[in-house]
PDB file of N, CA and C in Angstrom:
ATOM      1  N   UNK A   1       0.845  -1.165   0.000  1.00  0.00           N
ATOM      2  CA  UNK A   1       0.000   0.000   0.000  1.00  0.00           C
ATOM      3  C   UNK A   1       0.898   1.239   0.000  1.00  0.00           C
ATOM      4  N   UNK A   2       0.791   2.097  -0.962  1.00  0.00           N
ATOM      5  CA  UNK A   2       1.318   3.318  -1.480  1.00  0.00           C
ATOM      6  C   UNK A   2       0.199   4.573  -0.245  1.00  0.00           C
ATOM      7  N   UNK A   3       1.247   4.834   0.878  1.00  0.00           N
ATOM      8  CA  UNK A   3       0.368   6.389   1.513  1.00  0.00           C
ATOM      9  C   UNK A   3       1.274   7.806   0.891  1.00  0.00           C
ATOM     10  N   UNK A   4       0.423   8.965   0.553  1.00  0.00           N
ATOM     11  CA  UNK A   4       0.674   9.919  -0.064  1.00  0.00           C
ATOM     12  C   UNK A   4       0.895  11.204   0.738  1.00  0.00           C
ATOM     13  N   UNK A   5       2.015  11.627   1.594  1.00  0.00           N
ATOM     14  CA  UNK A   5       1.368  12.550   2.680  1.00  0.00           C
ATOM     15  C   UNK A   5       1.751  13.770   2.822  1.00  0.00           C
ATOM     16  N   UNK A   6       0.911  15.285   2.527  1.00  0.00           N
ATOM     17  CA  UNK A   6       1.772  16.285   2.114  1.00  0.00           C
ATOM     18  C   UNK A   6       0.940  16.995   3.573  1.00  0.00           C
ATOM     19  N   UNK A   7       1.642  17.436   4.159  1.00  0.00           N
ATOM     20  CA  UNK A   7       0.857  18.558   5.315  1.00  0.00           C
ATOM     21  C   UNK A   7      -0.269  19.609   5.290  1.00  0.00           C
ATOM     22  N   UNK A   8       0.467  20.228   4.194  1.00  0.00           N
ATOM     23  CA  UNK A   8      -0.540  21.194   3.594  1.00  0.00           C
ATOM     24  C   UNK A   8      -1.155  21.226   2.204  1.00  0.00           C
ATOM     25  N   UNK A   9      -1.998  20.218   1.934  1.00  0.00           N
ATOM     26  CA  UNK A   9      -1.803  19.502   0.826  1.00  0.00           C
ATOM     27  C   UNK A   9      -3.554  20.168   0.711  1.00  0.00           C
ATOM     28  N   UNK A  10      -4.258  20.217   1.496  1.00  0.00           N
ATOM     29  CA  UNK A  10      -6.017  20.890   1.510  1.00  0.00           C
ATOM     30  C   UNK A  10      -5.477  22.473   1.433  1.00  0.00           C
ATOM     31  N   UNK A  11      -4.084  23.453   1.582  1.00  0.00           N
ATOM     32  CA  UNK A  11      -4.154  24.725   1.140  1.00  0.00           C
ATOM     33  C   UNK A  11      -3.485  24.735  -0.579  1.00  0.00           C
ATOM     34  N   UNK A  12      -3.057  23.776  -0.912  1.00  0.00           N
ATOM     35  CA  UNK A  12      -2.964  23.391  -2.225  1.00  0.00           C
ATOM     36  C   UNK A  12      -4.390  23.577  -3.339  1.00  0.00           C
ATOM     37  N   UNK A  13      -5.195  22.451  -2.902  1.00  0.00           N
ATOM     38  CA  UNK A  13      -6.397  22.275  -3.426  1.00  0.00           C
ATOM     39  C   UNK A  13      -7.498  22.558  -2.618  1.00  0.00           C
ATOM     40  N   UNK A  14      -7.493  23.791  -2.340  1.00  0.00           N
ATOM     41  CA  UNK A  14      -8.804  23.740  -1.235  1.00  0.00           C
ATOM     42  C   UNK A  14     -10.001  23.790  -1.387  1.00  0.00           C
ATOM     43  N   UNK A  15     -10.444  23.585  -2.810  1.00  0.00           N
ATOM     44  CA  UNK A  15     -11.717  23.518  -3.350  1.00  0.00           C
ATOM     45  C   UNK A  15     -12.155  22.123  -3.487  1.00  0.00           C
ATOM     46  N   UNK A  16     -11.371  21.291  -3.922  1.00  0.00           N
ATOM     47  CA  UNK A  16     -11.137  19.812  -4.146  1.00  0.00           C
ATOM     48  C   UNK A  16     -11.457  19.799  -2.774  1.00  0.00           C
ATOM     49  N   UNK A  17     -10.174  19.382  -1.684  1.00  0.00           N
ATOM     50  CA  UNK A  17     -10.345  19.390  -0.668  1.00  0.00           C
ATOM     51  C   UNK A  17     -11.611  19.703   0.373  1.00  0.00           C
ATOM     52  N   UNK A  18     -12.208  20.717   0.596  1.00  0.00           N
ATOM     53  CA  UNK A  18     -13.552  21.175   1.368  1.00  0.00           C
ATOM     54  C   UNK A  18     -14.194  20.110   0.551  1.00  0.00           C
ATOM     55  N   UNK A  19     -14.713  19.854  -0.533  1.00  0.00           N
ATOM     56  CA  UNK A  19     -15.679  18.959  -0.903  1.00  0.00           C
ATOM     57  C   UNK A  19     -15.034  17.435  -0.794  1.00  0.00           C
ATOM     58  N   UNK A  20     -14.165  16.960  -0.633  1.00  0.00           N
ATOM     59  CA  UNK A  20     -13.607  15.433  -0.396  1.00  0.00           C
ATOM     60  C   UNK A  20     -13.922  15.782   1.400  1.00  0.00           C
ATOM     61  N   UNK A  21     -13.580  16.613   2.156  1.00  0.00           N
ATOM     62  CA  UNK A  21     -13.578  16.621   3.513  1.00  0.00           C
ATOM     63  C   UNK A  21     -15.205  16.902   3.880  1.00  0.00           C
ATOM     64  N   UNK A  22     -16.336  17.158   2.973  1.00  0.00           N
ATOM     65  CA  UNK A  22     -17.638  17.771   3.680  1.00  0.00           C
ATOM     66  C   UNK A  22     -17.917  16.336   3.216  1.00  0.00           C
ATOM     67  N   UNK A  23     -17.830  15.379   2.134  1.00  0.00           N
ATOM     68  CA  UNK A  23     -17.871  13.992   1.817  1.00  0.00           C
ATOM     69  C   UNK A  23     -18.353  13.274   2.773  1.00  0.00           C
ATOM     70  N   UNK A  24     -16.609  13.035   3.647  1.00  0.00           N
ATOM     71  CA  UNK A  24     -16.581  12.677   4.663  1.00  0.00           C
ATOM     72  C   UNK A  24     -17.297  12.614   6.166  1.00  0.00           C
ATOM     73  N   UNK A  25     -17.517  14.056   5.953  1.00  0.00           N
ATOM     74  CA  UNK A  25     -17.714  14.282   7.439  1.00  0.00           C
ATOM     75  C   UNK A  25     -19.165  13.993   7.565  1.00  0.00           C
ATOM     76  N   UNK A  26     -19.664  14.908   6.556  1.00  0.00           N
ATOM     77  CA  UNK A  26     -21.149  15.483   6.893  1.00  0.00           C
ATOM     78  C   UNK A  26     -21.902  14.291   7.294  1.00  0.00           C
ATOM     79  N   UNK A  27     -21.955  12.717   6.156  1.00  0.00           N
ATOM     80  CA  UNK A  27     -22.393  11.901   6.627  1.00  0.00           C
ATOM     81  C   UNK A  27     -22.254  11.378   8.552  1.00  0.00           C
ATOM     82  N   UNK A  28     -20.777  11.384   9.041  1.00  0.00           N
ATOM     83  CA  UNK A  28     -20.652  10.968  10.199  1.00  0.00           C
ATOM     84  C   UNK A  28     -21.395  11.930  10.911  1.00  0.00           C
ATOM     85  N   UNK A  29     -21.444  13.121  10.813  1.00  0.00           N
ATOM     86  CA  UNK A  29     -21.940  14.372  11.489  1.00  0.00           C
ATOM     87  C   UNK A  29     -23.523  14.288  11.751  1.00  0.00           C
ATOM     88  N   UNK A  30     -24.119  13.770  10.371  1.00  0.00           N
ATOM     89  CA  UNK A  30     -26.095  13.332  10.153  1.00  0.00           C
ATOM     90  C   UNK A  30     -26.017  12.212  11.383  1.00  0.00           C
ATOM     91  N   UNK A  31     -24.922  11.070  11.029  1.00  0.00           N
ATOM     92  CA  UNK A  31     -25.008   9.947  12.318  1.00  0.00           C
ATOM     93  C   UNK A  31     -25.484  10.582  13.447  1.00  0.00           C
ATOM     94  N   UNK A  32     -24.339  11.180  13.905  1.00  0.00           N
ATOM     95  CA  UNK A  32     -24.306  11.737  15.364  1.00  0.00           C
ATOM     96  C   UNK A  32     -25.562  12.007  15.762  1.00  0.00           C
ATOM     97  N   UNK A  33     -26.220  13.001  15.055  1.00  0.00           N
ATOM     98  CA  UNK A  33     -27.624  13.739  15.299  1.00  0.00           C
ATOM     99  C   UNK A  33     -28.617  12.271  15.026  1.00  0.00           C
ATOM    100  N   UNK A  34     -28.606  11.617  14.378  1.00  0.00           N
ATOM    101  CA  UNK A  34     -29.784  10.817  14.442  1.00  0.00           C
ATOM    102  C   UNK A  34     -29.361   9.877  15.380  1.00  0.00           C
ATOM    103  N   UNK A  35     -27.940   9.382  15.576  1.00  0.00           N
ATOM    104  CA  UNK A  35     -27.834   8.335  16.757  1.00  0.00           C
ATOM    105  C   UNK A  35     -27.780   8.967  18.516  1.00  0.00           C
ATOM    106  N   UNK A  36     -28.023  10.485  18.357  1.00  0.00           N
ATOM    107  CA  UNK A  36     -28.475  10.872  20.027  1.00  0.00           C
ATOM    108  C   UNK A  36     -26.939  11.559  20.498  1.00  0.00           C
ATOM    109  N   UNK A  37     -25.420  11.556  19.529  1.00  0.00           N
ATOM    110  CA  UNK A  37     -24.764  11.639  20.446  1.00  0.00           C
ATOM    111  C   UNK A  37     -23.642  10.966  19.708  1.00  0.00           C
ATOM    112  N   UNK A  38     -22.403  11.260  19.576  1.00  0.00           N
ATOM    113  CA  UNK A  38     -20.593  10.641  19.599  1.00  0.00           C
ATOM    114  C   UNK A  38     -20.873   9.864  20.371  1.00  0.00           C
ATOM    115  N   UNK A  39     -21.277   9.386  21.691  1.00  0.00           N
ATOM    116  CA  UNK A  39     -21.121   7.964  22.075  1.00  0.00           C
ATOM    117  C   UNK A  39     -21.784   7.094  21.692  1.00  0.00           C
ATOM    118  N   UNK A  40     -22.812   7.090  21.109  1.00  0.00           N
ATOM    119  CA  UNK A  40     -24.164   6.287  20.641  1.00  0.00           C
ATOM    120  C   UNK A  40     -23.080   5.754  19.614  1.00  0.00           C
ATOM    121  N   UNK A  41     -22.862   6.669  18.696  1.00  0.00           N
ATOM    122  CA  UNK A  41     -22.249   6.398  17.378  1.00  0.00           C
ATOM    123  C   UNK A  41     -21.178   5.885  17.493  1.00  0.00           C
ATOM    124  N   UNK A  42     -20.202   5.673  18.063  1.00  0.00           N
ATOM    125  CA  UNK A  42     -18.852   5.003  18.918  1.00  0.00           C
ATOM    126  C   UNK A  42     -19.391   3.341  19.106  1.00  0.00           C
ATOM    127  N   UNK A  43     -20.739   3.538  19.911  1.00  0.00           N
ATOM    128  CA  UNK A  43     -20.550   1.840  20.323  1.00  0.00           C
ATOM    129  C   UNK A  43     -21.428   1.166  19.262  1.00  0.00           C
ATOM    130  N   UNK A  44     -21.915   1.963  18.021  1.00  0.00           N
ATOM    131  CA  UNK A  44     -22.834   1.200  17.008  1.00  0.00           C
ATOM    132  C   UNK A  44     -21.910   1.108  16.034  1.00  0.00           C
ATOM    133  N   UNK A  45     -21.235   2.099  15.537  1.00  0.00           N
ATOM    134  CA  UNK A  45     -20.248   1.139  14.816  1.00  0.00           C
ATOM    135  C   UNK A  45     -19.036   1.348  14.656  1.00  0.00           C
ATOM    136  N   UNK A  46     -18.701  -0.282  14.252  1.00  0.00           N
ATOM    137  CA  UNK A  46     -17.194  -0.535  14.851  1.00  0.00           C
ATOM    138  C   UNK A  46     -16.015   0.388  13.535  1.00  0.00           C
ATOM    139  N   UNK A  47     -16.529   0.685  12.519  1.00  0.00           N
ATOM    140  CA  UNK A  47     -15.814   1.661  11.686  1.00  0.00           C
ATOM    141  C   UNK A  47     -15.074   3.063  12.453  1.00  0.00           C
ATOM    142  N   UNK A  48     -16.181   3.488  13.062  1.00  0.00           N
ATOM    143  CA  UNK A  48     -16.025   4.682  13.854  1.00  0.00           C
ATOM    144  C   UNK A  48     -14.814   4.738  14.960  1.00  0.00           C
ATOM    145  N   UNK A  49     -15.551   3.469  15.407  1.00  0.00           N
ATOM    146  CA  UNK A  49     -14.430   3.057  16.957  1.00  0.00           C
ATOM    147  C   UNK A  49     -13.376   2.801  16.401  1.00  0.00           C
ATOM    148  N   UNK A  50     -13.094   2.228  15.250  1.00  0.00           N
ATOM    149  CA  UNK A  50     -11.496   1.607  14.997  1.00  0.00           C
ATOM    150  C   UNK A  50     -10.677   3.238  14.164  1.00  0.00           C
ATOM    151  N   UNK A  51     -11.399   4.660  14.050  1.00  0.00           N
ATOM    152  CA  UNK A  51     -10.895   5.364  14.255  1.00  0.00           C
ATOM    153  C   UNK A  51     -10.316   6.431  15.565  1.00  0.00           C
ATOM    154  N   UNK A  52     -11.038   5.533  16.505  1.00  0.00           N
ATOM    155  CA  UNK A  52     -10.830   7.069  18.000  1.00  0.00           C
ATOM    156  C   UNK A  52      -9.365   6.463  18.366  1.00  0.00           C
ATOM    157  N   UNK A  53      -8.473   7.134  18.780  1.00  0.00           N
ATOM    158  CA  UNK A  53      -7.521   7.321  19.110  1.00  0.00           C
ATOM    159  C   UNK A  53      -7.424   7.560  20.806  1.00  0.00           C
ATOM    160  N   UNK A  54      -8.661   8.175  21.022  1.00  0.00           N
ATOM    161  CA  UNK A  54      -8.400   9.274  22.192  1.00  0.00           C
ATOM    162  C   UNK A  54      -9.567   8.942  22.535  1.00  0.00           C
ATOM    163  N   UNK A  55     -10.172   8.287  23.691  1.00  0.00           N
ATOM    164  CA  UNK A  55     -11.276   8.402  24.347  1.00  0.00           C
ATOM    165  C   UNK A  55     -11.374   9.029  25.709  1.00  0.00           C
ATOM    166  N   UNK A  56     -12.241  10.074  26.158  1.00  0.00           N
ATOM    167  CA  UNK A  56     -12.103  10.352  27.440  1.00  0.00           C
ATOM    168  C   UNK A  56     -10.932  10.569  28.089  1.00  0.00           C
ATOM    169  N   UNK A  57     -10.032  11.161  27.481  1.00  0.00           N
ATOM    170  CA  UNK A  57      -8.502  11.345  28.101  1.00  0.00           C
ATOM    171  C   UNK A  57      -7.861   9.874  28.183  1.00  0.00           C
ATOM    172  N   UNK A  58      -7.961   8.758  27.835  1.00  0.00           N
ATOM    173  CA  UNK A  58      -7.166   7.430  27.708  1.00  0.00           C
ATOM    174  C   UNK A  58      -7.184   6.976  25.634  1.00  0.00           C
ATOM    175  N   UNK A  59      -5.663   6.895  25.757  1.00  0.00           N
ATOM    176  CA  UNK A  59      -5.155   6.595  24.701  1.00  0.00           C
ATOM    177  C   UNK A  59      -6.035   5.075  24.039  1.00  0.00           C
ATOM    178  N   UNK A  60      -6.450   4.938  23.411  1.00  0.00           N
ATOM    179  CA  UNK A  60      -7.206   3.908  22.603  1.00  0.00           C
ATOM    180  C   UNK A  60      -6.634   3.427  21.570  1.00  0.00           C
ATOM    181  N   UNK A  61      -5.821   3.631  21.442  1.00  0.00           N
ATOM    182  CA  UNK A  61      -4.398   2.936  20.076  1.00  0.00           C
ATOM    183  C   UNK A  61      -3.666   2.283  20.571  1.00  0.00           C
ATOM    184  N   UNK A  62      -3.013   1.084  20.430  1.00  0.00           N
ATOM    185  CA  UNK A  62      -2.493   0.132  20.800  1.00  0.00           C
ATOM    186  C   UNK A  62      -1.137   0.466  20.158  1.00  0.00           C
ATOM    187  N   UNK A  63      -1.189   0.617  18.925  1.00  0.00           N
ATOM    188  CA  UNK A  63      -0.184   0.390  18.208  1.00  0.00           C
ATOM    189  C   UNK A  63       0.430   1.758  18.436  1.00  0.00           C
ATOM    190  N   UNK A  64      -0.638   3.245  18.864  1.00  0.00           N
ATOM    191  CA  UNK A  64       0.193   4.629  18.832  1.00  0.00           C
ATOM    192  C   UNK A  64       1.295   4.169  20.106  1.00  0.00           C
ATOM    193  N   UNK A  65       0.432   3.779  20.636  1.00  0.00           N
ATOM    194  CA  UNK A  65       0.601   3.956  22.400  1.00  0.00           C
ATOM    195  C   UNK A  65       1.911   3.274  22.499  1.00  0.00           C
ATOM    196  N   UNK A  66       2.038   2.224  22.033  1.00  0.00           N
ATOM    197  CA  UNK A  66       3.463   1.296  22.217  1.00  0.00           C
ATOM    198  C   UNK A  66       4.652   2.108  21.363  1.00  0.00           C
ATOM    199  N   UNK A  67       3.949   2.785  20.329  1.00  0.00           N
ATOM    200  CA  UNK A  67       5.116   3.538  19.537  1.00  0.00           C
ATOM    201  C   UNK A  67       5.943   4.771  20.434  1.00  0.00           C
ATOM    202  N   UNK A  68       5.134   5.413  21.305  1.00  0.00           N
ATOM    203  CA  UNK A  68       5.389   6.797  22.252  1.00  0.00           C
ATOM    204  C   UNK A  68       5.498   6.035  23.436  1.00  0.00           C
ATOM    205  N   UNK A  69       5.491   4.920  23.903  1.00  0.00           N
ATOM    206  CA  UNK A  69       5.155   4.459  25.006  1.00  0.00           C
ATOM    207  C   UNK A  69       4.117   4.863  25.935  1.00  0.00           C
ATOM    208  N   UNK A  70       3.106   4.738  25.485  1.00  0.00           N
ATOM    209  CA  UNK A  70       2.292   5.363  26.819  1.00  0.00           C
ATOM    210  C   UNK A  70       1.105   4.444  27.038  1.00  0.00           C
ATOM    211  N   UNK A  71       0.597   4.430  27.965  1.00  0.00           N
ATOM    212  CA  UNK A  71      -0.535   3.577  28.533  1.00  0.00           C
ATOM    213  C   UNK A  71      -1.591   3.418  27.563  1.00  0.00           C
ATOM    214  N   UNK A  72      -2.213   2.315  26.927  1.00  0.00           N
ATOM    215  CA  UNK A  72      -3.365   2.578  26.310  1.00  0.00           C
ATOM    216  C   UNK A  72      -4.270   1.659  27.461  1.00  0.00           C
ATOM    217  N   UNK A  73      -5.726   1.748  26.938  1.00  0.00           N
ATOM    218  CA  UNK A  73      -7.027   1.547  27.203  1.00  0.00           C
ATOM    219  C   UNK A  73      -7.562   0.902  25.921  1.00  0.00           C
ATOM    220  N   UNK A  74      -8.376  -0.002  26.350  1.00  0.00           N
ATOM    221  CA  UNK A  74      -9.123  -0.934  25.075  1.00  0.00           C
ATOM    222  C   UNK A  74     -10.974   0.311  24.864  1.00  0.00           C
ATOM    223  N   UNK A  75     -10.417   0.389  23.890  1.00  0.00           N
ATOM    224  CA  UNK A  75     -11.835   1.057  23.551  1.00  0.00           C
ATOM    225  C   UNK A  75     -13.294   0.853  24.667  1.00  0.00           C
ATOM    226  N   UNK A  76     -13.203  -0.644  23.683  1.00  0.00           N
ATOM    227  CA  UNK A  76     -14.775  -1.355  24.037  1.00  0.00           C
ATOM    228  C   UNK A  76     -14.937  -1.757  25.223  1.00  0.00           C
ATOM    229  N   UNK A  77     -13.798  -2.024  25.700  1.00  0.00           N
ATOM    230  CA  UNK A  77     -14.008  -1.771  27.528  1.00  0.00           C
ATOM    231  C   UNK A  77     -14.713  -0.319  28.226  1.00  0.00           C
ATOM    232  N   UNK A  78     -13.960   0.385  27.319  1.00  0.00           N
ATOM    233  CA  UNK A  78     -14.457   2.043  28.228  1.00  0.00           C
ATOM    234  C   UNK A  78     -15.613   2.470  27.452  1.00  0.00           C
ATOM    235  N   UNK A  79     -16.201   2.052  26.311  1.00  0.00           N
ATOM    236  CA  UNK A  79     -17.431   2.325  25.973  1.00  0.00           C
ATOM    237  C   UNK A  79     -18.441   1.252  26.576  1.00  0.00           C
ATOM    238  N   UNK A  80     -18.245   0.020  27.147  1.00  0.00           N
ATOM    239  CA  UNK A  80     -19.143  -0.752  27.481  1.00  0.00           C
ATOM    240  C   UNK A  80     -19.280  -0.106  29.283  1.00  0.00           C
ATOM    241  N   UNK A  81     -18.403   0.363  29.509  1.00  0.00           N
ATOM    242  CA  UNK A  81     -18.028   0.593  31.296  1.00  0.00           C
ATOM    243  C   UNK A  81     -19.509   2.159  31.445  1.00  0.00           C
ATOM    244  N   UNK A  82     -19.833   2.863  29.921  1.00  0.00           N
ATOM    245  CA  UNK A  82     -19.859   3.586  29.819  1.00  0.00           C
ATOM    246  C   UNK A  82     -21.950   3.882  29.836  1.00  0.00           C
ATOM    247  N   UNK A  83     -21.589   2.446  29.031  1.00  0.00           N
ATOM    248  CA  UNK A  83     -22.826   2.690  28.694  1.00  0.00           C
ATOM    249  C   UNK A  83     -24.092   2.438  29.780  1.00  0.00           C
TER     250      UNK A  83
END
């Protein structure tokens, strides 16, 4: 797998860009509002969850966390503890 990664790569194309990024979002954003809430939408689907990084101030990346060394937390533990 070929990743492509320029920093400022959305002040390049920022017309392109805003519409590839409203793509994205807006759908997750409609979720939120019809699922009640970011946590609703977290424990319904697992797409979502296998992006959070950061839950509630505990690291949720396994793989960041071991890279920086720092403590992680299993997601679905702290969303099930939660619910």
């Amino acid at each position: 797998m070929i990743h492509y990664c320029v920093p400022n790569i959305a002040s390049r194309v920022s017309r392109t860009a805003t519409y590839a990024l409203t793509n994205i979002f807006t759908p997750i954003l409609i979720d939120i509002g019809d699922m009640g809430g970011i946590m609703n939408l977290i424990w319904e689907k697992a797409g979502i969850r296998n992006a959070v990084y950061i839950y509630q101030g505990s690291m949720t990346n396994k793989d960041l966390a071991n890279r920086f060394g720092l403590p992680h937390k299993d997601l679905n533990l702290l969303v099930v503890s939660n619910r």
